[in-house]
Protein backbone atom coordinates (compact mmCIF):
# COMPACT_ATOMS: atom_id res chain seq x y z
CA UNK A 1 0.00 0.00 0.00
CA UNK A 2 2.92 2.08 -0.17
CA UNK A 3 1.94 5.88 -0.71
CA UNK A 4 -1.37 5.24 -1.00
CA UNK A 5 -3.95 7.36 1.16
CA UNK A 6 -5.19 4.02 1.69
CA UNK A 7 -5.57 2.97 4.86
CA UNK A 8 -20.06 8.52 17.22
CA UNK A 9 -27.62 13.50 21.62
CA UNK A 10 -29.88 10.20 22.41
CA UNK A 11 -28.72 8.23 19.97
CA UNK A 12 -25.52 8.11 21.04
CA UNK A 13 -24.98 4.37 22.33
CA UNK A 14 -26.73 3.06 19.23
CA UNK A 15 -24.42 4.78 16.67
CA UNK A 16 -21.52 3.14 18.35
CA UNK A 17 -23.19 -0.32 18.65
CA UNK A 18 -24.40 0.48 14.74
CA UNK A 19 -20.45 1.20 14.35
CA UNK A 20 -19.41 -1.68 16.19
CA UNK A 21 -21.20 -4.36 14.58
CA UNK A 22 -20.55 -2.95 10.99
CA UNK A 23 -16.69 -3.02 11.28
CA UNK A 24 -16.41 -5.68 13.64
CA UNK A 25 -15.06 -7.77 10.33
CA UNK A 26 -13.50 -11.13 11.62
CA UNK A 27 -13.75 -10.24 15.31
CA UNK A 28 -17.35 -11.85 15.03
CA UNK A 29 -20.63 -10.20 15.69
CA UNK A 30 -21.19 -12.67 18.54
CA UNK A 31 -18.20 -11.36 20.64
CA UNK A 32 -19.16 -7.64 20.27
CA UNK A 33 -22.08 -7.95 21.71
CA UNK A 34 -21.03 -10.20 24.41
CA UNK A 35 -18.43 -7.65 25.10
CA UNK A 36 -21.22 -5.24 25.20
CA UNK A 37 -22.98 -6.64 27.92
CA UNK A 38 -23.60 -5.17 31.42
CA UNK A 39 -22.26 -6.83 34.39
CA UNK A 40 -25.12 -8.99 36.14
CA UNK A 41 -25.84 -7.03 39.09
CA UNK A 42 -25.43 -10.02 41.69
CA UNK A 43 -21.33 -10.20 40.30
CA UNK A 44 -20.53 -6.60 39.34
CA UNK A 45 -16.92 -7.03 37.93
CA UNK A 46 -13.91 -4.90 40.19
CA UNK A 47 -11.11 -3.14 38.95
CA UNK A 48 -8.22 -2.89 41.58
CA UNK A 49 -6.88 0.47 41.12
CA UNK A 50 -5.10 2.82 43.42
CA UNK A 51 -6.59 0.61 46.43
CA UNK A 52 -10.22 0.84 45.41
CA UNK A 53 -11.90 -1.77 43.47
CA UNK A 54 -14.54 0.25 41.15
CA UNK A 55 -17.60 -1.27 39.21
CA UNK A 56 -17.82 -2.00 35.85
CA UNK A 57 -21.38 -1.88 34.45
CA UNK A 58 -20.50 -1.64 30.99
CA UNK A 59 -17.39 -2.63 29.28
CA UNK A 60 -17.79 -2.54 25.19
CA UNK A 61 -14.78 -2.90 23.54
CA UNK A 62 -13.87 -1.61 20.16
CA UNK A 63 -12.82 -4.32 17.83
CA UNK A 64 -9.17 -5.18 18.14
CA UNK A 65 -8.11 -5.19 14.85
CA UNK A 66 -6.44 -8.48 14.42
CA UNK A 67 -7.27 -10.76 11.05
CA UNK A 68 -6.85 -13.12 8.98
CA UNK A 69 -6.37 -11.06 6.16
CA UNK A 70 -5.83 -7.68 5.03
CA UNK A 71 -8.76 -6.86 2.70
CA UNK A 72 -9.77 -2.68 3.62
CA UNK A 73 -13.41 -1.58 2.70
CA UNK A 74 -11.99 2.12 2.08
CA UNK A 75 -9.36 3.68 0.56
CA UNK A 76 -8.18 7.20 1.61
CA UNK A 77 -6.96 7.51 -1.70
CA UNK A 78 -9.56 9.15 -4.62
CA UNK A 79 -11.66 7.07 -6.20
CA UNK A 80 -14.87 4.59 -5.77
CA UNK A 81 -13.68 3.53 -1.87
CA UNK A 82 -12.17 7.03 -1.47
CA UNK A 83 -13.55 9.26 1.18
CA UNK A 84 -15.98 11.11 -0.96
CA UNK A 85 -17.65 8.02 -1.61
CA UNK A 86 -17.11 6.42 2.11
CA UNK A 87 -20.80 5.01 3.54
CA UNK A 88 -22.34 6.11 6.69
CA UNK A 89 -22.77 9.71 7.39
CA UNK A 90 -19.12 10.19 6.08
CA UNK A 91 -20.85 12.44 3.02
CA UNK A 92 -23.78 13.72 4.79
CA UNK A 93 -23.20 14.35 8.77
CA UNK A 94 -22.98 17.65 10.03
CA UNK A 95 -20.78 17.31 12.92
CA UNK A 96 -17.95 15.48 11.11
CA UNK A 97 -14.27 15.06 11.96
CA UNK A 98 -11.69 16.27 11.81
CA UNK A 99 -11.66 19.87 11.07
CA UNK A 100 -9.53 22.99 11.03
CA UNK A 101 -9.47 25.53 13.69
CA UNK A 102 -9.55 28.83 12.99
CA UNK A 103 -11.91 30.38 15.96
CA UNK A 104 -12.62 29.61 19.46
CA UNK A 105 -14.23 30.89 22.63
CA UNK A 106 -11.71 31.23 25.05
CA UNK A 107 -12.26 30.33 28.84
CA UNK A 108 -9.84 29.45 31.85
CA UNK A 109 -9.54 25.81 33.56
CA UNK A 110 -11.25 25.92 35.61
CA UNK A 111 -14.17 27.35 35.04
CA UNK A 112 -13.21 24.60 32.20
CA UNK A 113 -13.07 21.07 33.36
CA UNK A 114 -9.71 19.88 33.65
CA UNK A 115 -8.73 16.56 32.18
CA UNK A 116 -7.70 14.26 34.76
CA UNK A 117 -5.44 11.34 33.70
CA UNK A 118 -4.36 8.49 36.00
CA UNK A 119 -3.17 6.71 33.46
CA UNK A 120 -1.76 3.49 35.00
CA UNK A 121 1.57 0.94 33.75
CA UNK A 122 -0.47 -1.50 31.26
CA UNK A 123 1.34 -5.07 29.55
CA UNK A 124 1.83 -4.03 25.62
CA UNK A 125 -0.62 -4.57 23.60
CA UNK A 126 -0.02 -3.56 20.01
CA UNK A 127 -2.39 -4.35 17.13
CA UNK A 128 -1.05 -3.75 13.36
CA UNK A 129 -4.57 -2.83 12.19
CA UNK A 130 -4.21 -3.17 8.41
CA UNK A 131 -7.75 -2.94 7.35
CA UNK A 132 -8.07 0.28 9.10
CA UNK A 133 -4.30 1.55 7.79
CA UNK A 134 -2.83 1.94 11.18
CA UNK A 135 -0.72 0.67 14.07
CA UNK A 136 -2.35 0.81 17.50
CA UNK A 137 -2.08 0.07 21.56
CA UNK A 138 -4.78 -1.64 23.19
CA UNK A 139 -5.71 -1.19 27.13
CA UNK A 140 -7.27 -3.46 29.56
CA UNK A 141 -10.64 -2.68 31.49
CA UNK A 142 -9.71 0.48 33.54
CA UNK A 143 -11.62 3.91 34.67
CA UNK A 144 -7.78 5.82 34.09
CA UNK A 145 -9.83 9.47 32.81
CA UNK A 146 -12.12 11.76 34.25
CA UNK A 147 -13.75 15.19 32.57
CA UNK A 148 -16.53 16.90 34.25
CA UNK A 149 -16.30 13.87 36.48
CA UNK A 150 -17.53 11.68 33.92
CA UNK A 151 -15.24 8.43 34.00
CA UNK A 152 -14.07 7.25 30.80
CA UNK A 153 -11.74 4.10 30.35
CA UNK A 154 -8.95 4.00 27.42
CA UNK A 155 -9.14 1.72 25.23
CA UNK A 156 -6.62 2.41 22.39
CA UNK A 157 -3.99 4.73 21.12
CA UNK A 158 -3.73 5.00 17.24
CA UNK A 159 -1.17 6.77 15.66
CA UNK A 160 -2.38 8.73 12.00
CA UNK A 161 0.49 10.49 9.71
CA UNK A 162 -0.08 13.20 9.23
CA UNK A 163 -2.48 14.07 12.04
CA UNK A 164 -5.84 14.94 11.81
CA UNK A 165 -7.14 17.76 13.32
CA UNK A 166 -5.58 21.31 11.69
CA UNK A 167 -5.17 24.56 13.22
CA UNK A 168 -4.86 27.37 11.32
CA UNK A 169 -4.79 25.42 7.99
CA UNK A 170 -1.18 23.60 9.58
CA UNK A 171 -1.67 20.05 10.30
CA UNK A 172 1.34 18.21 12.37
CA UNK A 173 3.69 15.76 10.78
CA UNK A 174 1.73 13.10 12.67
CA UNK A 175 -0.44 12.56 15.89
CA UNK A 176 -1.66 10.30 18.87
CA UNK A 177 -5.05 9.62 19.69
CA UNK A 178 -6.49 7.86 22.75
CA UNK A 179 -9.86 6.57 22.25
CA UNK A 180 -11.64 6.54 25.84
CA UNK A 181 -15.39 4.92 25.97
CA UNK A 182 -18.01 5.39 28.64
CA UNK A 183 -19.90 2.97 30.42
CA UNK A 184 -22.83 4.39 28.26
CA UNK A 185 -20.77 3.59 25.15
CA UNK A 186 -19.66 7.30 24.40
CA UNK A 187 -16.55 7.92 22.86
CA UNK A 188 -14.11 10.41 23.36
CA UNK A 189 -10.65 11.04 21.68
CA UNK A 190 -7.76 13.22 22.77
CA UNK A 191 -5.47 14.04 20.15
CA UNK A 192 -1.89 14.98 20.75
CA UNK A 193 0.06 16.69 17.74
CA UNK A 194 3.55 15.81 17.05
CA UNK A 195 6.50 17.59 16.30
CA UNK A 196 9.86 16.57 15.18
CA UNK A 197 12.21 17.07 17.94
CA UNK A 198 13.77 14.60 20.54
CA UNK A 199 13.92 10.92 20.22
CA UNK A 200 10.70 9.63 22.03
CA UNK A 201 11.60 6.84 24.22
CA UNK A 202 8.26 5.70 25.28
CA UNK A 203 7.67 5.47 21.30
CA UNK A 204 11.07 3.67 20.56
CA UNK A 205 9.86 0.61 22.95
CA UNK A 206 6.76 0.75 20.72
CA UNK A 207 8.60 0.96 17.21
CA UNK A 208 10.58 -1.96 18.52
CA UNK A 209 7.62 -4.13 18.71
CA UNK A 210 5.39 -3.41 15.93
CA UNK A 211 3.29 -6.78 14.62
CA UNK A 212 3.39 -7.47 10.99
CA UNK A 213 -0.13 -6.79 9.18
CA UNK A 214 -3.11 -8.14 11.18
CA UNK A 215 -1.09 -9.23 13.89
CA UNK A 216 -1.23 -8.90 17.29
CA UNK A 217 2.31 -8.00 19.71
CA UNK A 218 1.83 -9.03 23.33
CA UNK A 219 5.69 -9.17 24.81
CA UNK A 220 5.68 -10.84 28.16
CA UNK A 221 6.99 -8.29 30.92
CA UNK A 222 6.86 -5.33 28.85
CA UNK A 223 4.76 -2.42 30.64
CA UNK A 224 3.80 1.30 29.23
CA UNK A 225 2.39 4.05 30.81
CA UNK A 226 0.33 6.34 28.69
CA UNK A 227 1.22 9.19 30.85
CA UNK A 228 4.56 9.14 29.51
CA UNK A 229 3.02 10.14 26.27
CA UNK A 230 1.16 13.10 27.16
CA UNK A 231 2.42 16.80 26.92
CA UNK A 232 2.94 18.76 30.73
CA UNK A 233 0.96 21.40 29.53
CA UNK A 234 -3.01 20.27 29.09
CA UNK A 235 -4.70 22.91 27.86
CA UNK A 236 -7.00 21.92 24.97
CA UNK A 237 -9.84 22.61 22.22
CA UNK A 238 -12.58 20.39 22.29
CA UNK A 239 -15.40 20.16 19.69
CA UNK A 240 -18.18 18.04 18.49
CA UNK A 241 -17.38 15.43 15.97
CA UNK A 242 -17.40 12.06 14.84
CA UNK A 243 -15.38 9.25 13.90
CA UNK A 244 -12.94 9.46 10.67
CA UNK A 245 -13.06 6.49 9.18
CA UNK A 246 -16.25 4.58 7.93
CA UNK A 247 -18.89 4.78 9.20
CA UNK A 248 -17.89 8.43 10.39
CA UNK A 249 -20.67 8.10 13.52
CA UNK A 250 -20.96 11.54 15.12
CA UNK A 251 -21.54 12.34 18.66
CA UNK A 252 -17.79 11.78 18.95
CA UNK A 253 -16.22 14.20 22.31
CA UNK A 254 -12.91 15.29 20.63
CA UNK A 255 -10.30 16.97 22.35
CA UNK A 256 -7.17 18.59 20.73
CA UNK A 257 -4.19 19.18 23.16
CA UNK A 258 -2.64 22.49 22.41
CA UNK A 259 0.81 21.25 23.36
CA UNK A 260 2.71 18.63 21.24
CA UNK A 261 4.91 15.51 22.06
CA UNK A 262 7.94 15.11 20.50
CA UNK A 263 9.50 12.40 18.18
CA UNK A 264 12.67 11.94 16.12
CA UNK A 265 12.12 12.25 12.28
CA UNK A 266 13.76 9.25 12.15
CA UNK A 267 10.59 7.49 14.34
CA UNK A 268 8.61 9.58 12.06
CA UNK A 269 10.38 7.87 8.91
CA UNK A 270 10.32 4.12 10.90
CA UNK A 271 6.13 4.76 11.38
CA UNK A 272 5.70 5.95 7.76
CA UNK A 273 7.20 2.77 6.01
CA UNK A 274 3.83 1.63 7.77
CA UNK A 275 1.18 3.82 7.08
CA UNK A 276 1.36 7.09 5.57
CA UNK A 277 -1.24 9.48 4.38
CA UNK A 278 -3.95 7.75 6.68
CA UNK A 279 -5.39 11.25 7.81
CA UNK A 280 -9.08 12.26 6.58
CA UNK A 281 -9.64 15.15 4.77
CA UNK A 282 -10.55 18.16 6.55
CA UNK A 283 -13.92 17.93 7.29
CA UNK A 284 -17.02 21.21 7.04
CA UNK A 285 -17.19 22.82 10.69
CA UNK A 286 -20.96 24.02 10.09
CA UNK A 287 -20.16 26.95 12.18
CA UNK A 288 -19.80 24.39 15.59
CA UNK A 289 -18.17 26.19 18.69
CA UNK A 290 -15.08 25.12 19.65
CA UNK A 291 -13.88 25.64 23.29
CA UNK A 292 -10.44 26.97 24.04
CA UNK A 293 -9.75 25.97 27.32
CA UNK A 294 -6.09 27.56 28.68
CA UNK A 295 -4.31 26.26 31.84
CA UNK A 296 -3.28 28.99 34.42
C-alpha cells in the first residue's frame, strides 16, 4: 500500500453499537455484543486500582483489529472507496471530523473542566490494524480518565500520519489519539500533535515491537504508561465530531491538546514505512463552537 492514502444526543450508544457491529469484520458479531454486555448485578466485575476496586457496568470494547487477512473496505486515496464516496454519514453528517481551527471561545480551567489522567503501567498490547491503515495500543478494562467527572476508560492509542485535526490550515507531521469509551458507550478522543524534535523513548519501545499486518504484539513483561506520552501542559480545544473512518458516527467528544509531544524524524520515517497518508480530509465545521480551554 505504499503511498497510497489508503488505509459517534440520544442516539448516542446506538451509533456506536451500529459502528461496532458494521466493522467488527472477523472479530465476530457474537463477541461484540457479548463484550457489550452489562455486568449482572449479583457479580458486578472490580477493577483494583489505586486501592479501590470500582464497578464496571459496561465494558464494550472496540474491535481489536487483528485478522486473517488484510482486505480494507476504504481507501483514503480518490476514487470509488475514497472518502468522498465512504458510507455512513461520512458524506452527509454535520458534525464530522476532523476539522480545522480557525476560531474559538476562550475560557480558563477551571471554570473549564480539567482533564484528569491516572493513566496506569499496562502489559503491551499492540495491534497492526491493516484494514483500518494503522498501528495501534490496546488497554485493559480500567476507569484511568475523568472530565466533568464523567469516568471514561482508554481503550486504544492509534497513531495517524499526518495528524488529523488542523489549526490554522497547519496540520502536524503526525499525531496520537487515545480513544476513551463510557460505560454508556460514548466515545471520546484526545489528540496529541507531534513535532519533530527529541527521540521519544516511550515510542522507541513501541517501534521496537510493531506486529506485521493483522497481527497482534503481546511481549511478556513489557509495561507502558500512557502518561509518559502526554504533553505537561493540558490545555486543549474540544469540539463536536465524529469518527474518521467509515462509518464516520458523530456524537464523537474530541479533544485537541494544544501542546505537542515530540519524536525523532527518524521514528517519524520508521512509522511511515507503515502507514502514511492515513489522515481524513478536513472535514465542514458548520459553524460548531469550539472551546479553548487555557491552563493557568
Amino acid at each position: 500500500m505504499s503511498h497510497s492514502r489508503v488505509c459517534g444526543g440520544s442516539l448516542l450508544a446506538f451509533s456506536v453499537l451500529c459502528f461496532l457491529v458494521c466493522i467488527a469484520g472477523p472479530v465476530g458479531l457474537g463477541q461484540v455484543f457479548e463484550n457489550a454486555k452489562p455486568q449482572q448485578p449479583q457479580q458486578p466485575a472490580q477493577h483494583q486500582h489505586a486501592g479501590h476496586d470500582h464497578a464496571m457496568p459496561m465494558d464494550m470494547n472496540l474491535p481489536s483489529g487483528v485478522t486473517d487477512k488484510c482486505e480494507p473496505t476504504f481507501t483514503y486515496d480518490d476514487g470509488p472507496k475514497g472518502p468522498n464516496h465512504w458510507p455512513g454519514v461520512c458524506t452527509t453528517g454535520q458534525t464530522q471530523a476532523p476539522i480545522d481551527i480557525t476560531k474559538t471561545e476562550k475560557s480558563a480551567i477551571p471554570p473549564m473542566a480539567p482533564l484528569l489522567f491516572s493513566y496506569q503501567p499496562a502489559e503491551l498490547d499492540m495491534v497492526n490494524a491493516c484494514n483500518q491503515y494503522m498501528i495501534k495500543v490496546r488497554f485493559p478494562k480500567n476507569r484511568w480518565f475523568k472530565v466533568a467527572r464523567k469516568p471514561y476508560r482508554l481503550s486504544e492509542i492509534r497513531f495517524r500520519q499526518p495528524g488529523e485535526t488542523a489549526v490554522n490550515g497547519k496540520r502536524p507531521p503526525m499525531s496520537l489519539q487515545f480513544v476513551h469509551l463510557s460505560p454508556e458507550a460514548t466515545l471520546l478522543i484526545i489528540e496529541i500533535p507531534v513535532v519533530v524534535g527529541k527521540e521519544n523513548p516511550v515510542i522507541k519501545t513501541l517501534w521496537e515491537h510493531i506486529p506485521e499486518k493483522g497481527k497482534e504484539s503481546k511481549p511478556e513483561g513489557l509495561k507502558i504508561n500512557a502518561t509518559d506520552l502526554l504533553p505537561a501542559d493540558h490545555s486543549y480545544y474540544s469540539f463536536r465530531g465524529s469518527l474518521t473512518d467509515p462509518f464516520c458516527n458523530e456524537g464523537v467528544s474530541w479533544f485537541l491538546m494544544k501542546a505537542p509531544i515530540e519524536m525523532s524524524q527518524a521514528q517519524i520515517d520508521a512509522y511511515k514505512k507503515h502507514y502514511q497518508n492515513t489522515a481524513r480530509p478536513l472535514q465542514a465545521s458548520h459553524d460548531r463552537p469550539v472551546m479553548e480551554a487555557i491552563t493557568k
